[in-house]
PDB file of N, CA and C in Angstrom:
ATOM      1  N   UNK A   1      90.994 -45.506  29.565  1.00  0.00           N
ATOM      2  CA  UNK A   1      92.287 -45.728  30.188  1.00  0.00           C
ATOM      3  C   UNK A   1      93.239 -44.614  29.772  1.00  0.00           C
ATOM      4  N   UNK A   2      93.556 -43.784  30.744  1.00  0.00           N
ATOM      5  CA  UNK A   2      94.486 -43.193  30.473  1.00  0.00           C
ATOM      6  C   UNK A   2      96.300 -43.555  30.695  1.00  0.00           C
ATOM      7  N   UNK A   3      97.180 -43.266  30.167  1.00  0.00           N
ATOM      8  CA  UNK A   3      98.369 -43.683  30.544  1.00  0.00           C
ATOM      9  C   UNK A   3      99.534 -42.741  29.798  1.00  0.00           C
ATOM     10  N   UNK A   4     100.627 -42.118  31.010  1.00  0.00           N
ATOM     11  CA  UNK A   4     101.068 -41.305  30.890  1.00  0.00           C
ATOM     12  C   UNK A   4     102.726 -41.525  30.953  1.00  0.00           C
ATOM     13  N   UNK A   5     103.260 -41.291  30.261  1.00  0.00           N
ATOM     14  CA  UNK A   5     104.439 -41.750  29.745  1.00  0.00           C
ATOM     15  C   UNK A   5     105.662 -40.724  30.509  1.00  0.00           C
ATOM     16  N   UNK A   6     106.148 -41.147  31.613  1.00  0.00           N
ATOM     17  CA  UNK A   6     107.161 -40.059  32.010  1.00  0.00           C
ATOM     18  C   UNK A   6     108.199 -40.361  32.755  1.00  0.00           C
ATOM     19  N   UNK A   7     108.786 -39.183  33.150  1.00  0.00           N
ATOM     20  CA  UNK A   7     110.376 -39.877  33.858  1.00  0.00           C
ATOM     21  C   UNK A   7     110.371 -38.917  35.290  1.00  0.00           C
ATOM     22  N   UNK A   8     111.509 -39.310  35.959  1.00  0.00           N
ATOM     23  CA  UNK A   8     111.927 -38.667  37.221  1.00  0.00           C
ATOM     24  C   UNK A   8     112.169 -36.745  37.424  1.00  0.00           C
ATOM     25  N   UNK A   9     112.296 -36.513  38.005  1.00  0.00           N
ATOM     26  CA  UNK A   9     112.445 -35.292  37.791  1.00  0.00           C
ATOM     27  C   UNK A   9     111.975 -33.558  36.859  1.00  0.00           C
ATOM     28  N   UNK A  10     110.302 -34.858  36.694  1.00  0.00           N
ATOM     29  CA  UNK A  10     109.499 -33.575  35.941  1.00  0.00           C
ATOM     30  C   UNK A  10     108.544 -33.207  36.079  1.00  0.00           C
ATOM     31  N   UNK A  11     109.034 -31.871  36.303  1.00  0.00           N
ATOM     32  CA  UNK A  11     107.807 -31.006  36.730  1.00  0.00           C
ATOM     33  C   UNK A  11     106.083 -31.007  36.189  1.00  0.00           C
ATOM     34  N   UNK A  12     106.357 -31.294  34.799  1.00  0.00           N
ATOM     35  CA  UNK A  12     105.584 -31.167  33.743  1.00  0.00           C
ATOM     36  C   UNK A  12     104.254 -32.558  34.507  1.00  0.00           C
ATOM     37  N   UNK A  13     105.548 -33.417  34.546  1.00  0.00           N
ATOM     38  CA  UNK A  13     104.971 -34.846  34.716  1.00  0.00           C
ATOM     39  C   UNK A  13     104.087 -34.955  36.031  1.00  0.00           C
ATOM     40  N   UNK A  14     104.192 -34.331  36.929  1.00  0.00           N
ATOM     41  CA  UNK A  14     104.083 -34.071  38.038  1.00  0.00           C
ATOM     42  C   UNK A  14     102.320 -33.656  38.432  1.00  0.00           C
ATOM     43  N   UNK A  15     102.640 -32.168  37.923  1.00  0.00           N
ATOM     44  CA  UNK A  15     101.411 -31.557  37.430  1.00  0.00           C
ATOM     45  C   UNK A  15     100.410 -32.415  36.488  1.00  0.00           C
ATOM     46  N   UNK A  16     100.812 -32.576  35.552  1.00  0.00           N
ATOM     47  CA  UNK A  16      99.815 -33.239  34.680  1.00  0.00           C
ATOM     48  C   UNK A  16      99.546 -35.032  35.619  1.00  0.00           C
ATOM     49  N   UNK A  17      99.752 -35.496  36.073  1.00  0.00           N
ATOM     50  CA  UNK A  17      99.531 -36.267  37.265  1.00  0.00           C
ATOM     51  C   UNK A  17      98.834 -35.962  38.336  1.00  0.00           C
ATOM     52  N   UNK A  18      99.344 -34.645  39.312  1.00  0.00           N
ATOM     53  CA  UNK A  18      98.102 -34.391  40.188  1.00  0.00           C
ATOM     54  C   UNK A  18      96.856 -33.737  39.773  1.00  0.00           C
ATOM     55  N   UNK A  19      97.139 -33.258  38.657  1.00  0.00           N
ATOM     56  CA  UNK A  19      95.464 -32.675  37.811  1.00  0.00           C
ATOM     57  C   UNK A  19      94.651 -33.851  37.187  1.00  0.00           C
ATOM     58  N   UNK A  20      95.145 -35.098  37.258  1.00  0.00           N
ATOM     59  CA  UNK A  20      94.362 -36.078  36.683  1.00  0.00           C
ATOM     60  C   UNK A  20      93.581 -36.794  37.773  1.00  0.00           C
ATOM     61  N   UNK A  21      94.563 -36.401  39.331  1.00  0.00           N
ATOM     62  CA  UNK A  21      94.390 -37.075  40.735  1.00  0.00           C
ATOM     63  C   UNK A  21      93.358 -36.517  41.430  1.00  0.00           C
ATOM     64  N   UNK A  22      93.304 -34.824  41.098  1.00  0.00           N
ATOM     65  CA  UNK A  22      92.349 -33.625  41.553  1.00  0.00           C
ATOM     66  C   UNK A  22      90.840 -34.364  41.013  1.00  0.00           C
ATOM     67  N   UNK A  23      90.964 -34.882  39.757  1.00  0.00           N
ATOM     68  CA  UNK A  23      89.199 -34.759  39.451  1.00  0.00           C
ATOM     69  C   UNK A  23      88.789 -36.298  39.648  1.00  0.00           C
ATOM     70  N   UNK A  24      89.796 -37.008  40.121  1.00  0.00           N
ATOM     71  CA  UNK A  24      89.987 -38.734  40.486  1.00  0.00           C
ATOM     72  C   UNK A  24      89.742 -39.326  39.354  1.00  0.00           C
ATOM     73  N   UNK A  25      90.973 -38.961  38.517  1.00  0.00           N
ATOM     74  CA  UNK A  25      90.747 -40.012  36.814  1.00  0.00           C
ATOM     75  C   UNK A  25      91.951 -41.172  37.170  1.00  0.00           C
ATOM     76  N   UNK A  26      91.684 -42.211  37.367  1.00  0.00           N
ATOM     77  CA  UNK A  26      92.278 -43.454  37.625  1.00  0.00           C
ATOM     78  C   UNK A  26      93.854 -43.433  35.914  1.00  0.00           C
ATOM     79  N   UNK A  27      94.743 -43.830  36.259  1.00  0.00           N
ATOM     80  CA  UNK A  27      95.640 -43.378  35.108  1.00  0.00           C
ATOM     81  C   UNK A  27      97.000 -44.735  35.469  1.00  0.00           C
ATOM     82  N   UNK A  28      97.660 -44.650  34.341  1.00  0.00           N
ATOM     83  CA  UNK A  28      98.763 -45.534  33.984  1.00  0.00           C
ATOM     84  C   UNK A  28      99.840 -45.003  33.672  1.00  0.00           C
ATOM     85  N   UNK A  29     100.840 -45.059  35.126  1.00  0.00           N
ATOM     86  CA  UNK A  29     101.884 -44.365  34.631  1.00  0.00           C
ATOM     87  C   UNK A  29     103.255 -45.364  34.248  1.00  0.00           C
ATOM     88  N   UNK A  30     103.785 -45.148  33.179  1.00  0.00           N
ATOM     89  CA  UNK A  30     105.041 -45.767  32.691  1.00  0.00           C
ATOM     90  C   UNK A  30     106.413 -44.615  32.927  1.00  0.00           C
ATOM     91  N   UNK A  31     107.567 -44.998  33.482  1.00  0.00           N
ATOM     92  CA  UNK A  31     108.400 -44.129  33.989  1.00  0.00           C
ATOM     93  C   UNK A  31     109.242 -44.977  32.729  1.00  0.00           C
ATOM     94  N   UNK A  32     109.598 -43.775  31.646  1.00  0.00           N
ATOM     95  CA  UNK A  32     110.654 -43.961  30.929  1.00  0.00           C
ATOM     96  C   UNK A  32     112.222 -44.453  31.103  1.00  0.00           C
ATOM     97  N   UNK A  33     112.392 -43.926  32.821  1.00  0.00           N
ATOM     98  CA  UNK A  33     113.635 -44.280  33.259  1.00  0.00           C
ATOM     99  C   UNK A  33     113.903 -45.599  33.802  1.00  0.00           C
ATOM    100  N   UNK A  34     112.551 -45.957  34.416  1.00  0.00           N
ATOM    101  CA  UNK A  34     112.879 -47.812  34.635  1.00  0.00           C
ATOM    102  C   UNK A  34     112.895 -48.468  33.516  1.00  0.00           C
ATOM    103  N   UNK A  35     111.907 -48.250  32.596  1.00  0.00           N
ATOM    104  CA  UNK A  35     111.359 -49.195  31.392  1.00  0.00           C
ATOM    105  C   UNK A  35     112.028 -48.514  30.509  1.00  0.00           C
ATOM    106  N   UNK A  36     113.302 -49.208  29.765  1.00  0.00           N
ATOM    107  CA  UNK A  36     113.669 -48.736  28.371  1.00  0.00           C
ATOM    108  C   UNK A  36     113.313 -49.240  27.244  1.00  0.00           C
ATOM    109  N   UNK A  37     112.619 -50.148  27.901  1.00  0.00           N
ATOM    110  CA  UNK A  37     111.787 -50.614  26.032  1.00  0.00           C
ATOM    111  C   UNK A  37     110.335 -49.368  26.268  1.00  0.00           C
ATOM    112  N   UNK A  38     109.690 -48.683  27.024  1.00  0.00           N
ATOM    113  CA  UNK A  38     109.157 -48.092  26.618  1.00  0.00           C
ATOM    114  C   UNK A  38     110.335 -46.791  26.447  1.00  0.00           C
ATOM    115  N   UNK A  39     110.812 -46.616  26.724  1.00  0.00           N
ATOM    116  CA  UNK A  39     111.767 -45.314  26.209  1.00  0.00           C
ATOM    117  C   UNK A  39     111.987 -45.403  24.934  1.00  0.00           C
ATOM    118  N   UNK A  40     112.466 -46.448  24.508  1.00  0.00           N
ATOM    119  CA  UNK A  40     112.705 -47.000  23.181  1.00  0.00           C
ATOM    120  C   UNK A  40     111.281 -46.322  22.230  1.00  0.00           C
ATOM    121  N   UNK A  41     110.075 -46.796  22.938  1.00  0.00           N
ATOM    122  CA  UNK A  41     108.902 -46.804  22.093  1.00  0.00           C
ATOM    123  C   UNK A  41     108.998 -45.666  21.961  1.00  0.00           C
ATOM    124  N   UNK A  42     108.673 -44.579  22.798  1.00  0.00           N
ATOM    125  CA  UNK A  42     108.527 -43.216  23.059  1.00  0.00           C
ATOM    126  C   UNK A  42     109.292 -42.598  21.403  1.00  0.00           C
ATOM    127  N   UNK A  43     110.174 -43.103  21.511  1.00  0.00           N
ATOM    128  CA  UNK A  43     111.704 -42.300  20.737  1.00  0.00           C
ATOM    129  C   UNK A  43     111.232 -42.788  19.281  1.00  0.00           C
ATOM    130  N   UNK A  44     110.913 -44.127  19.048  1.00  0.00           N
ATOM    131  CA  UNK A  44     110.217 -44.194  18.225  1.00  0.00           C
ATOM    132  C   UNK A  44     109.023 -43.592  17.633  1.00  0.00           C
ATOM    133  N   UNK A  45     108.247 -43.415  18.598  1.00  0.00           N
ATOM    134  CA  UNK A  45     106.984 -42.413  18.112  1.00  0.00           C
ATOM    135  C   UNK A  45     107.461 -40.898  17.736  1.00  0.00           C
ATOM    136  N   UNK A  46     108.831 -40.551  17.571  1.00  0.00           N
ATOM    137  CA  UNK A  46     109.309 -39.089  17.515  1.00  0.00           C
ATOM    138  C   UNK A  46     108.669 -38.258  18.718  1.00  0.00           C
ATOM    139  N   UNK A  47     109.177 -38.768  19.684  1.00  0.00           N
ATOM    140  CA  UNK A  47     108.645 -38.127  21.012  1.00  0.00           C
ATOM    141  C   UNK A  47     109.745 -37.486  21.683  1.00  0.00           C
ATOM    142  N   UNK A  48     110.198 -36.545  22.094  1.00  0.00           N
ATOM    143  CA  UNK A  48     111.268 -35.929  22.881  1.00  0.00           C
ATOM    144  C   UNK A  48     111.649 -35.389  23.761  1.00  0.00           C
ATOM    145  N   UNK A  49     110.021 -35.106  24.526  1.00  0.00           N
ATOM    146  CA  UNK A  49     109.987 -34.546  25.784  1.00  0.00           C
ATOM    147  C   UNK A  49     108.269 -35.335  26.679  1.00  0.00           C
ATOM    148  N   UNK A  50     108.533 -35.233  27.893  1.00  0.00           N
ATOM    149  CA  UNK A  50     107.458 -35.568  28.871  1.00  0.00           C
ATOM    150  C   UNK A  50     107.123 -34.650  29.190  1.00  0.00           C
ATOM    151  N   UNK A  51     105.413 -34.707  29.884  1.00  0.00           N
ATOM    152  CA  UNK A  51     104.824 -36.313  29.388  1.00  0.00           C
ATOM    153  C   UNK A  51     104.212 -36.176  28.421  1.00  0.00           C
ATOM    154  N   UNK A  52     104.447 -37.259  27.816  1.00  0.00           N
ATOM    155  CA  UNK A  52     103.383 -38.148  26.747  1.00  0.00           C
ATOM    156  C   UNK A  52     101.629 -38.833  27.517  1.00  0.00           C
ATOM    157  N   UNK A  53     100.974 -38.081  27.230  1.00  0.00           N
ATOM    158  CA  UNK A  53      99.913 -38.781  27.463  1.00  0.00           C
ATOM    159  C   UNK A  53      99.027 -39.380  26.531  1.00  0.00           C
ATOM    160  N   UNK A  54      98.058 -40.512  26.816  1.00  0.00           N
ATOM    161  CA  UNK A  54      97.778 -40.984  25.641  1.00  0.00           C
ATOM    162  C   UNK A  54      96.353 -41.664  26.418  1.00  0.00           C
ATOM    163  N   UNK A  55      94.993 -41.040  25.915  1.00  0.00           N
ATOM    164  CA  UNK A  55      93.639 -41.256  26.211  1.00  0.00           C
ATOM    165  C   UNK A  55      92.648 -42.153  25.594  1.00  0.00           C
ATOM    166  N   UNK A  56      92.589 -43.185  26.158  1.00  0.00           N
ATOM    167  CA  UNK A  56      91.582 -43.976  25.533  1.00  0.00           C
ATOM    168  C   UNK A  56      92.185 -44.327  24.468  1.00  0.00           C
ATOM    169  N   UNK A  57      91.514 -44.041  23.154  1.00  0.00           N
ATOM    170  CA  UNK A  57      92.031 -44.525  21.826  1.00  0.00           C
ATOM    171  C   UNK A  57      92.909 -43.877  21.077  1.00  0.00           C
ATOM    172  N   UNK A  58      92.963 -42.532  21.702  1.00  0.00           N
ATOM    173  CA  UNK A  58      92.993 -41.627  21.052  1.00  0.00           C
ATOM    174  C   UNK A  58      94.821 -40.657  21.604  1.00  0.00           C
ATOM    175  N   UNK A  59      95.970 -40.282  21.114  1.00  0.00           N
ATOM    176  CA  UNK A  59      97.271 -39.591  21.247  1.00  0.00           C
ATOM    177  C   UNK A  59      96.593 -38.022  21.597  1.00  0.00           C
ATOM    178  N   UNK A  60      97.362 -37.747  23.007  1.00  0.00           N
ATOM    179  CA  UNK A  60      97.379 -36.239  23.068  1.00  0.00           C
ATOM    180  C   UNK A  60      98.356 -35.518  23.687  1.00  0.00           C
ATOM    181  N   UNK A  61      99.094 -34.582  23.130  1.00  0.00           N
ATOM    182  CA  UNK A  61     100.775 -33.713  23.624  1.00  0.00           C
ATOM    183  C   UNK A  61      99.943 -32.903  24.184  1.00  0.00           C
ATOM    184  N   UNK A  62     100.445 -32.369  25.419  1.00  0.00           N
ATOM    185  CA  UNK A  62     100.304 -31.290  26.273  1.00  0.00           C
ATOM    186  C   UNK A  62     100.964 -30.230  25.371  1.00  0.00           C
ATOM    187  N   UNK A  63     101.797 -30.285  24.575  1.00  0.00           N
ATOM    188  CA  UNK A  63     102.481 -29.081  23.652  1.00  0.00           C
ATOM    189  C   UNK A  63     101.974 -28.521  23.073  1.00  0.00           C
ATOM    190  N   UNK A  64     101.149 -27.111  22.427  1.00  0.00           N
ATOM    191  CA  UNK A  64     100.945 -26.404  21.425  1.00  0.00           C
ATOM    192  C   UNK A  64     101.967 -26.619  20.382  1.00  0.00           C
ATOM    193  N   UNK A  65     102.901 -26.808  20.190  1.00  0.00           N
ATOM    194  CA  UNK A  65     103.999 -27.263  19.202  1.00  0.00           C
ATOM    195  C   UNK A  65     103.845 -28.201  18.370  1.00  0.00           C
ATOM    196  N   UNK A  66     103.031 -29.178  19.085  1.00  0.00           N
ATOM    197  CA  UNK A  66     102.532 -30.565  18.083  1.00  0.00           C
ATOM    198  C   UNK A  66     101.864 -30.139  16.741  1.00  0.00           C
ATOM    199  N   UNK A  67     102.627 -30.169  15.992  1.00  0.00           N
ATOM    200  CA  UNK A  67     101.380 -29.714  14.505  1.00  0.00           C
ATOM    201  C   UNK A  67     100.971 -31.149  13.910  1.00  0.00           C
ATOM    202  N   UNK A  68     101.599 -32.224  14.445  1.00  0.00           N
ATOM    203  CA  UNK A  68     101.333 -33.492  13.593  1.00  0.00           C
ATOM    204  C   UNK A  68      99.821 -33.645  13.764  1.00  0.00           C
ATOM    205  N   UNK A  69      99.252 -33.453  14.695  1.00  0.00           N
ATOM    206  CA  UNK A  69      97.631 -33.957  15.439  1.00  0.00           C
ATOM    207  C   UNK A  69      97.657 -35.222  15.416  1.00  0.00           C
ATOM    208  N   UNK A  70      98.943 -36.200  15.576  1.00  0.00           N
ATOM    209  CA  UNK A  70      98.768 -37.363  15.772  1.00  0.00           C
ATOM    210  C   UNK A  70      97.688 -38.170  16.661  1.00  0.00           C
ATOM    211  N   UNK A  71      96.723 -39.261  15.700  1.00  0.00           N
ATOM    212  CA  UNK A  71      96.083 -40.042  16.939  1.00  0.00           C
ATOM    213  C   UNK A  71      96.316 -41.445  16.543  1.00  0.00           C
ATOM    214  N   UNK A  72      96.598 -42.033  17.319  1.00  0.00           N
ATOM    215  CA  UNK A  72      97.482 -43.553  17.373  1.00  0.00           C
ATOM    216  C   UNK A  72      96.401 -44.349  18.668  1.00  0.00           C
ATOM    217  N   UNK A  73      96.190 -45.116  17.906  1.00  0.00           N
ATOM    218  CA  UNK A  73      95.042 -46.262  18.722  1.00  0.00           C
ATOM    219  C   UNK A  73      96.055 -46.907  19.826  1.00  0.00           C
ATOM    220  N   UNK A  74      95.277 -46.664  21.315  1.00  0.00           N
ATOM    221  CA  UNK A  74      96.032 -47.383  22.139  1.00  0.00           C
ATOM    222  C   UNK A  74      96.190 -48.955  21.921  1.00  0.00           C
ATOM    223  N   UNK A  75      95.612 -49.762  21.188  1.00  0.00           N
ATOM    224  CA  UNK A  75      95.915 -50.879  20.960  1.00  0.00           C
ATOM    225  C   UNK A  75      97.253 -51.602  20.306  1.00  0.00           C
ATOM    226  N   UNK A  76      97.934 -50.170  19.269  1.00  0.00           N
ATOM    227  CA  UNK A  76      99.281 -50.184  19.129  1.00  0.00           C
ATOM    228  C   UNK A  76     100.195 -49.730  19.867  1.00  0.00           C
ATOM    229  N   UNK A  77     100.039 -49.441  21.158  1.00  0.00           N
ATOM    230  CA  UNK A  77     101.150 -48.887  22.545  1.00  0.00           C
ATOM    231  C   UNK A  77     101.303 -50.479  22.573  1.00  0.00           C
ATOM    232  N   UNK A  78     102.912 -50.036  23.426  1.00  0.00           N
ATOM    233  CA  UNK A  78     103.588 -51.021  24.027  1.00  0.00           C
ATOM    234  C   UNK A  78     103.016 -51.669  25.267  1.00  0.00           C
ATOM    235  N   UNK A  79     102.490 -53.055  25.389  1.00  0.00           N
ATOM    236  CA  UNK A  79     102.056 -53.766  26.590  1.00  0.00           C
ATOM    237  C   UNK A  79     102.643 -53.554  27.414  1.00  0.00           C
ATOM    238  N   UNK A  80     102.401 -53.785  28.628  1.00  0.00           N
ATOM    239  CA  UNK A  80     102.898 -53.590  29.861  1.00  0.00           C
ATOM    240  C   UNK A  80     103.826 -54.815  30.513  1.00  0.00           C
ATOM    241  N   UNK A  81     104.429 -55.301  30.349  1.00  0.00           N
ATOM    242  CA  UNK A  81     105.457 -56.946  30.920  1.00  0.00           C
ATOM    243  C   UNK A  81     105.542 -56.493  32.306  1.00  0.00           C
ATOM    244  N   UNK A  82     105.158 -57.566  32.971  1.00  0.00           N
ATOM    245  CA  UNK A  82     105.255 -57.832  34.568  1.00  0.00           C
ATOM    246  C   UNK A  82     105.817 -56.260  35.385  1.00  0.00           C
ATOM    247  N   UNK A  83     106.778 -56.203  36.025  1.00  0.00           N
ATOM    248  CA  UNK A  83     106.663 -55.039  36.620  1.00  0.00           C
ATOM    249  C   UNK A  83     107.370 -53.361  36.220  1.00  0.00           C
ATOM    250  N   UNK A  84     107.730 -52.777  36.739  1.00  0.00           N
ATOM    251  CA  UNK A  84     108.625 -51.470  36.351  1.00  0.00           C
ATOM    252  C   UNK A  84     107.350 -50.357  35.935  1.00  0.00           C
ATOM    253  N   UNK A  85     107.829 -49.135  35.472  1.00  0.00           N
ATOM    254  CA  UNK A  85     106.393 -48.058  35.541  1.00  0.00           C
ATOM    255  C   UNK A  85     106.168 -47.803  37.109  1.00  0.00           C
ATOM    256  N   UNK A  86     104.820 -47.731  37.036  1.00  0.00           N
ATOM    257  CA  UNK A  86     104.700 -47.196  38.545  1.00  0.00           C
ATOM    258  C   UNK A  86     102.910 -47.166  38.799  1.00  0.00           C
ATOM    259  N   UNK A  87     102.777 -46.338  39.912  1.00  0.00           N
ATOM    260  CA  UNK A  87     100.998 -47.000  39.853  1.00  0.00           C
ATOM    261  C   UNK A  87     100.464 -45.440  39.529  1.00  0.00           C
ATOM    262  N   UNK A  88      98.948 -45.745  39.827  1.00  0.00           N
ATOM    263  CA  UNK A  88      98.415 -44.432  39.437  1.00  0.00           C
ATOM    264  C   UNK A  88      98.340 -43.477  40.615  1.00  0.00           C
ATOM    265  N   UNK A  89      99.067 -43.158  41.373  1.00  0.00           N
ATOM    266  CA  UNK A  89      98.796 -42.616  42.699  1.00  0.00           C
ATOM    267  C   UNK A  89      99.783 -42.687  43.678  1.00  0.00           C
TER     268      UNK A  89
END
């Protein structure tokens, strides 16, 4: 399961979305700007820019900047509550 953490107006987000669409990897997108309890989470994880993507079990930044090499088990991400986010496609 992939699931990708992003907001309106990004380019970044965009791209890294239709390159997941190009090789048909099924994905979970959460839009930071509807959902502020995941914004909340995000900010918590010391996160500051989109997207956040996050694979299987395993945390991964599109940034070369990341020196943490954080990997955070998707089982500690924030559940999903009824609607807001968006679909994979």
């Amino acid at each position: 399961m992939i699931k990708i953490y992003s907001k309106n107006s990004c380019a970044f987000c965009v791209r890294a979305k239709q390159y997941l669409e190009s090789k048909n990897i099924t994905y979970e997108e959460v839009n930071i700007e509807h959902d502020l309890e995941a914004r909340q989470w995000i900010l918590e994880q010391g996160h500051r820019t989109v997207p956040q993507i996050y694979i299987c079990l395993l945390y991964t930044s599109p940034s070369p900047r990341d020196q943490r090499g954080s990997r955070i088990p998707s089982c500690a991400l924030k559940k999903k509550r009824g609607g807001g986010g968006g679909g994979g496609g």
